[in-house]
PDB file of N, CA and C in Angstrom:
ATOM      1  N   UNK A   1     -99.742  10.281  14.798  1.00  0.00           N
ATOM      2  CA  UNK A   1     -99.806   8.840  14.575  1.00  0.00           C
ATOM      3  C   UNK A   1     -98.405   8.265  14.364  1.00  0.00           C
ATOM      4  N   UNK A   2     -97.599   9.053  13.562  1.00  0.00           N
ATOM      5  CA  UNK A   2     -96.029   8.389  13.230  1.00  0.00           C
ATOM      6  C   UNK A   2     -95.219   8.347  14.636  1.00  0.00           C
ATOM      7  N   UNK A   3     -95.583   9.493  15.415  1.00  0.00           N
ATOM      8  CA  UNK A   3     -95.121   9.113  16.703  1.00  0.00           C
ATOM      9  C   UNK A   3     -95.340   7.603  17.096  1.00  0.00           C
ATOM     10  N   UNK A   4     -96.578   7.394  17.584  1.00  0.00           N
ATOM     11  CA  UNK A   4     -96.866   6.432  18.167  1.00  0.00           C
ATOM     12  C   UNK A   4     -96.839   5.452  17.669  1.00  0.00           C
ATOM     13  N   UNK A   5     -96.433   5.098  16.469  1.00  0.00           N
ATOM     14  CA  UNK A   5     -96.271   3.986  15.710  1.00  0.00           C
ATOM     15  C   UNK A   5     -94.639   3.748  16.152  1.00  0.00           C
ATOM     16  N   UNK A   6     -93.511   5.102  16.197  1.00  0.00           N
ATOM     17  CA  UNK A   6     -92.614   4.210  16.000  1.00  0.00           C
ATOM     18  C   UNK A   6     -92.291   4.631  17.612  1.00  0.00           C
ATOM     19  N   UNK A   7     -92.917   5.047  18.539  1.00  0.00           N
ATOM     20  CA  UNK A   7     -92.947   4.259  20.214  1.00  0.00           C
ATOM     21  C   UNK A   7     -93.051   3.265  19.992  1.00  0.00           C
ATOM     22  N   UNK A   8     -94.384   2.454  19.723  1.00  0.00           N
ATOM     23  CA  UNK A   8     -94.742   0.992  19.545  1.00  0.00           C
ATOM     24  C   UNK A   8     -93.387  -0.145  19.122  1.00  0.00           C
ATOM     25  N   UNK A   9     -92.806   0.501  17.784  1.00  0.00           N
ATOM     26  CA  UNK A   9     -91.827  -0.080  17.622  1.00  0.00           C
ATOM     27  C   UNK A   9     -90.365  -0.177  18.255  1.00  0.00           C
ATOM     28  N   UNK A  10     -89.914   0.864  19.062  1.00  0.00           N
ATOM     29  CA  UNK A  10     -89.289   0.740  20.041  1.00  0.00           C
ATOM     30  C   UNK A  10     -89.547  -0.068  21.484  1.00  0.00           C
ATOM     31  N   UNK A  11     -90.323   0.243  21.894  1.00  0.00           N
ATOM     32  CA  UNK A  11     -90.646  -0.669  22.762  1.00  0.00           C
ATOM     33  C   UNK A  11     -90.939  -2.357  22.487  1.00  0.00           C
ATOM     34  N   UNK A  12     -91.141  -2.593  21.419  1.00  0.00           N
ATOM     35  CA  UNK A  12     -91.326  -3.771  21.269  1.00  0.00           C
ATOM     36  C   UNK A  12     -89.776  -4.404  21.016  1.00  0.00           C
ATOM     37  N   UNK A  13     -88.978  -3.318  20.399  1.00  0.00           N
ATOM     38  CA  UNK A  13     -87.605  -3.556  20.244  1.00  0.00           C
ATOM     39  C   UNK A  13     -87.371  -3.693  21.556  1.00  0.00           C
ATOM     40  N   UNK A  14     -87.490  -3.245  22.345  1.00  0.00           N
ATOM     41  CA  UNK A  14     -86.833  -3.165  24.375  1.00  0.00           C
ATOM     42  C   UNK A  14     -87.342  -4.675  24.406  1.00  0.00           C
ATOM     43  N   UNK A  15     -88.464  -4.691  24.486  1.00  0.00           N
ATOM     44  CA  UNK A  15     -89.126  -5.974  25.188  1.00  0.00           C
ATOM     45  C   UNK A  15     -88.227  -7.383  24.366  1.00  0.00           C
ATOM     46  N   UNK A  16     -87.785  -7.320  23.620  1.00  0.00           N
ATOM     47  CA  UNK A  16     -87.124  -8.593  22.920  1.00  0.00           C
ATOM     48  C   UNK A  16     -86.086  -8.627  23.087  1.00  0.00           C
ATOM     49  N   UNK A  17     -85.324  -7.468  22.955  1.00  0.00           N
ATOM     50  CA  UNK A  17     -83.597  -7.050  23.580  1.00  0.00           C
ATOM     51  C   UNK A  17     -83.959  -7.775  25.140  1.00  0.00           C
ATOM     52  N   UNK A  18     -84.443  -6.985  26.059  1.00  0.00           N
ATOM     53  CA  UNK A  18     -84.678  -7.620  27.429  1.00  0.00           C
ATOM     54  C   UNK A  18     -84.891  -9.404  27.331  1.00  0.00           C
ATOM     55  N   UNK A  19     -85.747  -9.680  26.508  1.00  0.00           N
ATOM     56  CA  UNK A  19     -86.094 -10.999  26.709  1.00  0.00           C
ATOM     57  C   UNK A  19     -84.762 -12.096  26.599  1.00  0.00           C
ATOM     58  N   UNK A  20     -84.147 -11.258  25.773  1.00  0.00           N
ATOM     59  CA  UNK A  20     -82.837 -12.054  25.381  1.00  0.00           C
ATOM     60  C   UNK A  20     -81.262 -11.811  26.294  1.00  0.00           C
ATOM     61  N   UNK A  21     -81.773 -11.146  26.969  1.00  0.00           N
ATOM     62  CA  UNK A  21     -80.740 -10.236  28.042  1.00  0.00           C
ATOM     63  C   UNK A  21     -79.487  -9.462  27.264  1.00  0.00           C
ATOM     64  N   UNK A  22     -79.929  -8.952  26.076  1.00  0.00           N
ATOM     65  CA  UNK A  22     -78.752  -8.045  25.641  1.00  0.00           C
ATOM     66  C   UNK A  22     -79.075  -6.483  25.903  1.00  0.00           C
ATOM     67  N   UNK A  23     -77.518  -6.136  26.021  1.00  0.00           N
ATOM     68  CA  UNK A  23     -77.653  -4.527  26.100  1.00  0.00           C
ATOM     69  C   UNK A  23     -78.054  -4.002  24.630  1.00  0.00           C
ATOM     70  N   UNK A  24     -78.245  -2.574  25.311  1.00  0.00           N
ATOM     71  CA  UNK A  24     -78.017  -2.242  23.660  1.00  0.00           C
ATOM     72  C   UNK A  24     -76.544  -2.504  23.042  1.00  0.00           C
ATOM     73  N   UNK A  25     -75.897  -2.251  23.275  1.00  0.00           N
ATOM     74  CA  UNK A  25     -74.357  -2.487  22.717  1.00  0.00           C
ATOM     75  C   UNK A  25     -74.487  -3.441  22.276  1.00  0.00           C
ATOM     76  N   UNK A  26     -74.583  -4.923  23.289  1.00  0.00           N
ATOM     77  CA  UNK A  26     -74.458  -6.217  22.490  1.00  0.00           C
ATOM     78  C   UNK A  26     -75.646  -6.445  20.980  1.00  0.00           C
ATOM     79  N   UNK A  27     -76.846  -5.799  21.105  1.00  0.00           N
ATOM     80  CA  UNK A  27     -77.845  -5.906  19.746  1.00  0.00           C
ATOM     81  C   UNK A  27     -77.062  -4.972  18.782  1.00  0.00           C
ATOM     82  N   UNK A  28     -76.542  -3.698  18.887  1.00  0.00           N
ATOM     83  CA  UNK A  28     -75.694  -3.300  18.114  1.00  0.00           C
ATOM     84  C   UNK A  28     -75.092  -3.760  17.637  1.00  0.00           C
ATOM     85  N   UNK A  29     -74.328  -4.339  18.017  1.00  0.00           N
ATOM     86  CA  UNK A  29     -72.902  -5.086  17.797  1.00  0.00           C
ATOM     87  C   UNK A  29     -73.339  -6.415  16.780  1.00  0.00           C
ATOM     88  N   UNK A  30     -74.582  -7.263  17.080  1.00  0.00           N
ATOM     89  CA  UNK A  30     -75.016  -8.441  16.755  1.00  0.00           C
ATOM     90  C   UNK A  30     -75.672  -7.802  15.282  1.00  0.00           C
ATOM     91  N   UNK A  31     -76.099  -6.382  15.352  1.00  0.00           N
ATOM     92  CA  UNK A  31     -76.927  -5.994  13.954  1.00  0.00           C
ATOM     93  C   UNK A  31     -75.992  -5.290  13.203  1.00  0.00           C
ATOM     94  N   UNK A  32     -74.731  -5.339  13.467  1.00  0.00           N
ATOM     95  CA  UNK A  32     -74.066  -4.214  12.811  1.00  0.00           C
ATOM     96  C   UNK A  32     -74.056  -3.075  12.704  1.00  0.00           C
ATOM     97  N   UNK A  33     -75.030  -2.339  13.837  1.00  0.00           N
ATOM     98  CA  UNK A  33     -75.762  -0.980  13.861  1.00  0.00           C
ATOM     99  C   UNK A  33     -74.760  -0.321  15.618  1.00  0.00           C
ATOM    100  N   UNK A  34     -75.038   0.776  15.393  1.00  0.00           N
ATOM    101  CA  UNK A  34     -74.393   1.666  16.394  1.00  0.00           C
ATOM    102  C   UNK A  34     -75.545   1.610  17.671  1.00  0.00           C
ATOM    103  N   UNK A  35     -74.599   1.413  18.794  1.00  0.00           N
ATOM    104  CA  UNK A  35     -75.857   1.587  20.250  1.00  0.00           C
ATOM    105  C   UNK A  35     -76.465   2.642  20.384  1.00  0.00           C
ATOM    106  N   UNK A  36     -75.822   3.852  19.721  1.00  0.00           N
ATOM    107  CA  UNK A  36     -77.187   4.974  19.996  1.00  0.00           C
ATOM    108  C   UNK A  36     -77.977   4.938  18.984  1.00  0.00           C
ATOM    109  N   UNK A  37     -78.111   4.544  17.673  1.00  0.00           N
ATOM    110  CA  UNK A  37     -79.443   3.842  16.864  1.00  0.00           C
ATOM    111  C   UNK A  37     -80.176   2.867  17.466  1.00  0.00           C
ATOM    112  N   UNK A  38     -79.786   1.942  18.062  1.00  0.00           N
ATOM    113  CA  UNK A  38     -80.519   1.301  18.913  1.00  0.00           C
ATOM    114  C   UNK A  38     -81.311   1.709  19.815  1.00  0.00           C
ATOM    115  N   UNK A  39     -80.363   2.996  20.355  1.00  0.00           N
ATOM    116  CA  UNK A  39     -81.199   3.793  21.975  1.00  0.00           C
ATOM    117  C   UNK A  39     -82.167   4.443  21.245  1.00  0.00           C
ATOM    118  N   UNK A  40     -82.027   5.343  19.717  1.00  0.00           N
ATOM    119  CA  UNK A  40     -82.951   5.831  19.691  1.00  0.00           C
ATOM    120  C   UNK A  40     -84.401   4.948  19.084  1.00  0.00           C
ATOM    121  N   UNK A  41     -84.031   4.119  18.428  1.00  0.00           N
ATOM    122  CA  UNK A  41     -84.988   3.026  18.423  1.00  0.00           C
ATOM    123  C   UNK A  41     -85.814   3.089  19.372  1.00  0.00           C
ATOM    124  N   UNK A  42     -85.390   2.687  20.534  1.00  0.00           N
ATOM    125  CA  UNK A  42     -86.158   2.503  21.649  1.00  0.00           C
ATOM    126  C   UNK A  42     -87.117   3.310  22.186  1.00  0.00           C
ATOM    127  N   UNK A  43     -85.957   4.412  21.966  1.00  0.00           N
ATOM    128  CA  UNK A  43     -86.905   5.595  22.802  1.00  0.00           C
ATOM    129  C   UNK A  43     -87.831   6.481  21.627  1.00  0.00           C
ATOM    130  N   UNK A  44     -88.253   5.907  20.109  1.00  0.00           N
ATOM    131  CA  UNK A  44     -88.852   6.606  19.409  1.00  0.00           C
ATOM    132  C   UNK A  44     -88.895   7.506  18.745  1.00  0.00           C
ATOM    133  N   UNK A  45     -87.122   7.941  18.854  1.00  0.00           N
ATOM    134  CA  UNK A  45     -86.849   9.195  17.787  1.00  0.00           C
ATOM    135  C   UNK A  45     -86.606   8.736  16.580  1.00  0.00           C
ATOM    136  N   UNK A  46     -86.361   7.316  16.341  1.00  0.00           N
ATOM    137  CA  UNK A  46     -85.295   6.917  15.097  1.00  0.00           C
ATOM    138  C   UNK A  46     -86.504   6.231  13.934  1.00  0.00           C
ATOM    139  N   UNK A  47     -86.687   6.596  13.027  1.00  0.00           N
ATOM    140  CA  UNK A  47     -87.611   5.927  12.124  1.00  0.00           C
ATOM    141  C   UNK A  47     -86.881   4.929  11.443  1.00  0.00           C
ATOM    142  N   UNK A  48     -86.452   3.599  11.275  1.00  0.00           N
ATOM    143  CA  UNK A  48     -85.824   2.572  11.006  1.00  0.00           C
ATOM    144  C   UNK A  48     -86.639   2.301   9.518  1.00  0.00           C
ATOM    145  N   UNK A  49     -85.343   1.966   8.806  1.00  0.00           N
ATOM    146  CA  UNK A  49     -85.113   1.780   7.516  1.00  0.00           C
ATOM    147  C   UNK A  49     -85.196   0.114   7.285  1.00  0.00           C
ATOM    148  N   UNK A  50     -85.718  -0.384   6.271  1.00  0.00           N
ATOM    149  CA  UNK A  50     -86.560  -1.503   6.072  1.00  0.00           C
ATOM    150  C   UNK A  50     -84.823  -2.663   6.498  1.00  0.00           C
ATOM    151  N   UNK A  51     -83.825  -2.108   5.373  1.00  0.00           N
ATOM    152  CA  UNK A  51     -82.342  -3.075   6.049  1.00  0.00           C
ATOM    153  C   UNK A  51     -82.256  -3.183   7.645  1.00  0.00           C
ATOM    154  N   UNK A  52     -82.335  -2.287   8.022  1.00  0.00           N
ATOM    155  CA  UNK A  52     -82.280  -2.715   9.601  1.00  0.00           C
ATOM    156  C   UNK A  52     -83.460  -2.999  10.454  1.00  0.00           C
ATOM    157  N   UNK A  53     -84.309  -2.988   9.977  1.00  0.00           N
ATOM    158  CA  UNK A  53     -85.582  -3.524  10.635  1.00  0.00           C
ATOM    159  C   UNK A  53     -85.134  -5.389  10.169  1.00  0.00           C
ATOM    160  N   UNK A  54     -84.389  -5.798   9.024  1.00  0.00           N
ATOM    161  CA  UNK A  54     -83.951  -7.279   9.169  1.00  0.00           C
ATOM    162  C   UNK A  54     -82.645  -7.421   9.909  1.00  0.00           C
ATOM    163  N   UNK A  55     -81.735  -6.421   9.682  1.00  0.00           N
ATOM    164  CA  UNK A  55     -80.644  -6.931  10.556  1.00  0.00           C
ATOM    165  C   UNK A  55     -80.781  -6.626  11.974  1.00  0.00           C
ATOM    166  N   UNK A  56     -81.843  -6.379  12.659  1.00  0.00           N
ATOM    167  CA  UNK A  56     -82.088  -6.470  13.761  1.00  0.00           C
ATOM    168  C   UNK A  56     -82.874  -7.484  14.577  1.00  0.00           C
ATOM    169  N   UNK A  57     -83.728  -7.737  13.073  1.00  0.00           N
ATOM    170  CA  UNK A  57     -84.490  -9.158  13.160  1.00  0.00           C
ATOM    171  C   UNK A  57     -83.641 -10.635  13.269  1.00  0.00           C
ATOM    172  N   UNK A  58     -82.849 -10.379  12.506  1.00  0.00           N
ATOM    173  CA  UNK A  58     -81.610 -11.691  12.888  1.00  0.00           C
ATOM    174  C   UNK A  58     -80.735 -11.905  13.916  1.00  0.00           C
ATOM    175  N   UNK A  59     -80.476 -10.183  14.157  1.00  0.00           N
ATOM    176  CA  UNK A  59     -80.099 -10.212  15.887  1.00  0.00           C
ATOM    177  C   UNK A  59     -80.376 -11.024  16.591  1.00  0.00           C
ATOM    178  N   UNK A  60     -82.068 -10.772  16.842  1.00  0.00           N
ATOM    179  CA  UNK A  60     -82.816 -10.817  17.857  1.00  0.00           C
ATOM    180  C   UNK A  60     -83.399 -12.330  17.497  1.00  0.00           C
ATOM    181  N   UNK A  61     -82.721 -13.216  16.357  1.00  0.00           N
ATOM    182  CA  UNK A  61     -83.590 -14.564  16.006  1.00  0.00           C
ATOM    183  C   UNK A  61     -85.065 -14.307  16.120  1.00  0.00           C
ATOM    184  N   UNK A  62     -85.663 -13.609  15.411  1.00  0.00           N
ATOM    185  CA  UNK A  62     -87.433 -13.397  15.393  1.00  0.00           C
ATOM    186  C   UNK A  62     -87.388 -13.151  13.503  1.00  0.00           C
ATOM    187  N   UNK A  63     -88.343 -13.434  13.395  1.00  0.00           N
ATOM    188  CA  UNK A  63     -88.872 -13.104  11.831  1.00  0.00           C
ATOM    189  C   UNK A  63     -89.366 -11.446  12.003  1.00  0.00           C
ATOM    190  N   UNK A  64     -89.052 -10.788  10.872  1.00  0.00           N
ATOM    191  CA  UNK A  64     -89.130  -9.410  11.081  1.00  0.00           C
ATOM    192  C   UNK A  64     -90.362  -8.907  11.850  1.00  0.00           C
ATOM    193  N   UNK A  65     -91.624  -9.475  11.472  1.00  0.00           N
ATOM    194  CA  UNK A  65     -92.804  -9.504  11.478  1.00  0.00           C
ATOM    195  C   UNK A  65     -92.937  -9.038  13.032  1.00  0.00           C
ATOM    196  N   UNK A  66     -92.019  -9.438  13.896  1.00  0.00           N
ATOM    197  CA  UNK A  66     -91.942  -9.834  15.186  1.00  0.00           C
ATOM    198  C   UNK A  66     -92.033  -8.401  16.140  1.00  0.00           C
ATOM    199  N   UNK A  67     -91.365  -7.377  15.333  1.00  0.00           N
ATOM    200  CA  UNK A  67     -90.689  -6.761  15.310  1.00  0.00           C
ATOM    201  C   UNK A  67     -92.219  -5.277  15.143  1.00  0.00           C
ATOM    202  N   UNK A  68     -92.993  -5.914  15.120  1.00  0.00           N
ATOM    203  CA  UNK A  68     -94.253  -5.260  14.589  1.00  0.00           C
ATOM    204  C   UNK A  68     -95.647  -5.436  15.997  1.00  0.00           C
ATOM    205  N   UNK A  69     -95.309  -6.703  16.564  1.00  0.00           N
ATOM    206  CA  UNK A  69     -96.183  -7.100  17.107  1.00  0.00           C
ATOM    207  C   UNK A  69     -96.639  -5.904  18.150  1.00  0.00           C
ATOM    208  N   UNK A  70     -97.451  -6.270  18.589  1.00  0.00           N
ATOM    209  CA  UNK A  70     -98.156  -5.583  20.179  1.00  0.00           C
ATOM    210  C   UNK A  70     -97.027  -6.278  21.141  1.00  0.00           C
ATOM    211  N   UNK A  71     -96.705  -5.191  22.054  1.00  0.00           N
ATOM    212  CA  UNK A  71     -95.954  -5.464  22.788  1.00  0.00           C
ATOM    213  C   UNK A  71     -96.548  -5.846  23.952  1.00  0.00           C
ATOM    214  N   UNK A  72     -96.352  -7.084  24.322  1.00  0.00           N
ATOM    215  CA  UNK A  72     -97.130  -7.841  25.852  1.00  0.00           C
ATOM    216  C   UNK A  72     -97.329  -7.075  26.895  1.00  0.00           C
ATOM    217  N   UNK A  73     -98.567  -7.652  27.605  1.00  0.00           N
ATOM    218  CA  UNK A  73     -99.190  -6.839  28.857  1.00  0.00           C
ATOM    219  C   UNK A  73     -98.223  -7.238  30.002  1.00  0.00           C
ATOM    220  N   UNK A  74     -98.403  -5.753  30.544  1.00  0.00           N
ATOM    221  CA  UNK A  74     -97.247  -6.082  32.116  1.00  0.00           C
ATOM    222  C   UNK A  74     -98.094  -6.246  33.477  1.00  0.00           C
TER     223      UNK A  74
END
């Protein structure tokens, strides 16, 4: 289950990075966080700590919450 919870949360991290057209570098850079925390974000290895689940949220201008959602149908 912790797997797939924090897939879910990576990918939902991709889908908002994309929406906004940043790399990882540039959301790094914008969260104060390193691009391979970001990559692993994405790709579901990284279990994210409640501080950067907001400074990523301000990155990305979304309320943390956002950050949780179901990630939209393709």
């Amino acid at each position: 289950m912790k797997d797939q919870q924090l897939a879910a949360f990576g990918l939902r991290l991709r889908e908002l990075r994309l929406e906004r057209g940043l790399s990882q570098e540039e959301l790094g850079s914008l969260a104060e966080l390193d691009r391979t925390y970001i990559s692993g974000i994405e790709r579901g290895t990284r279990n994210v700590g409640l501080i950067n689940v907001f400074r990523i949220a301000s990155a990305l201008d979304v309320h943390p919450s956002e950050l949780f959602a179901t990630t939209k149908a393709r």
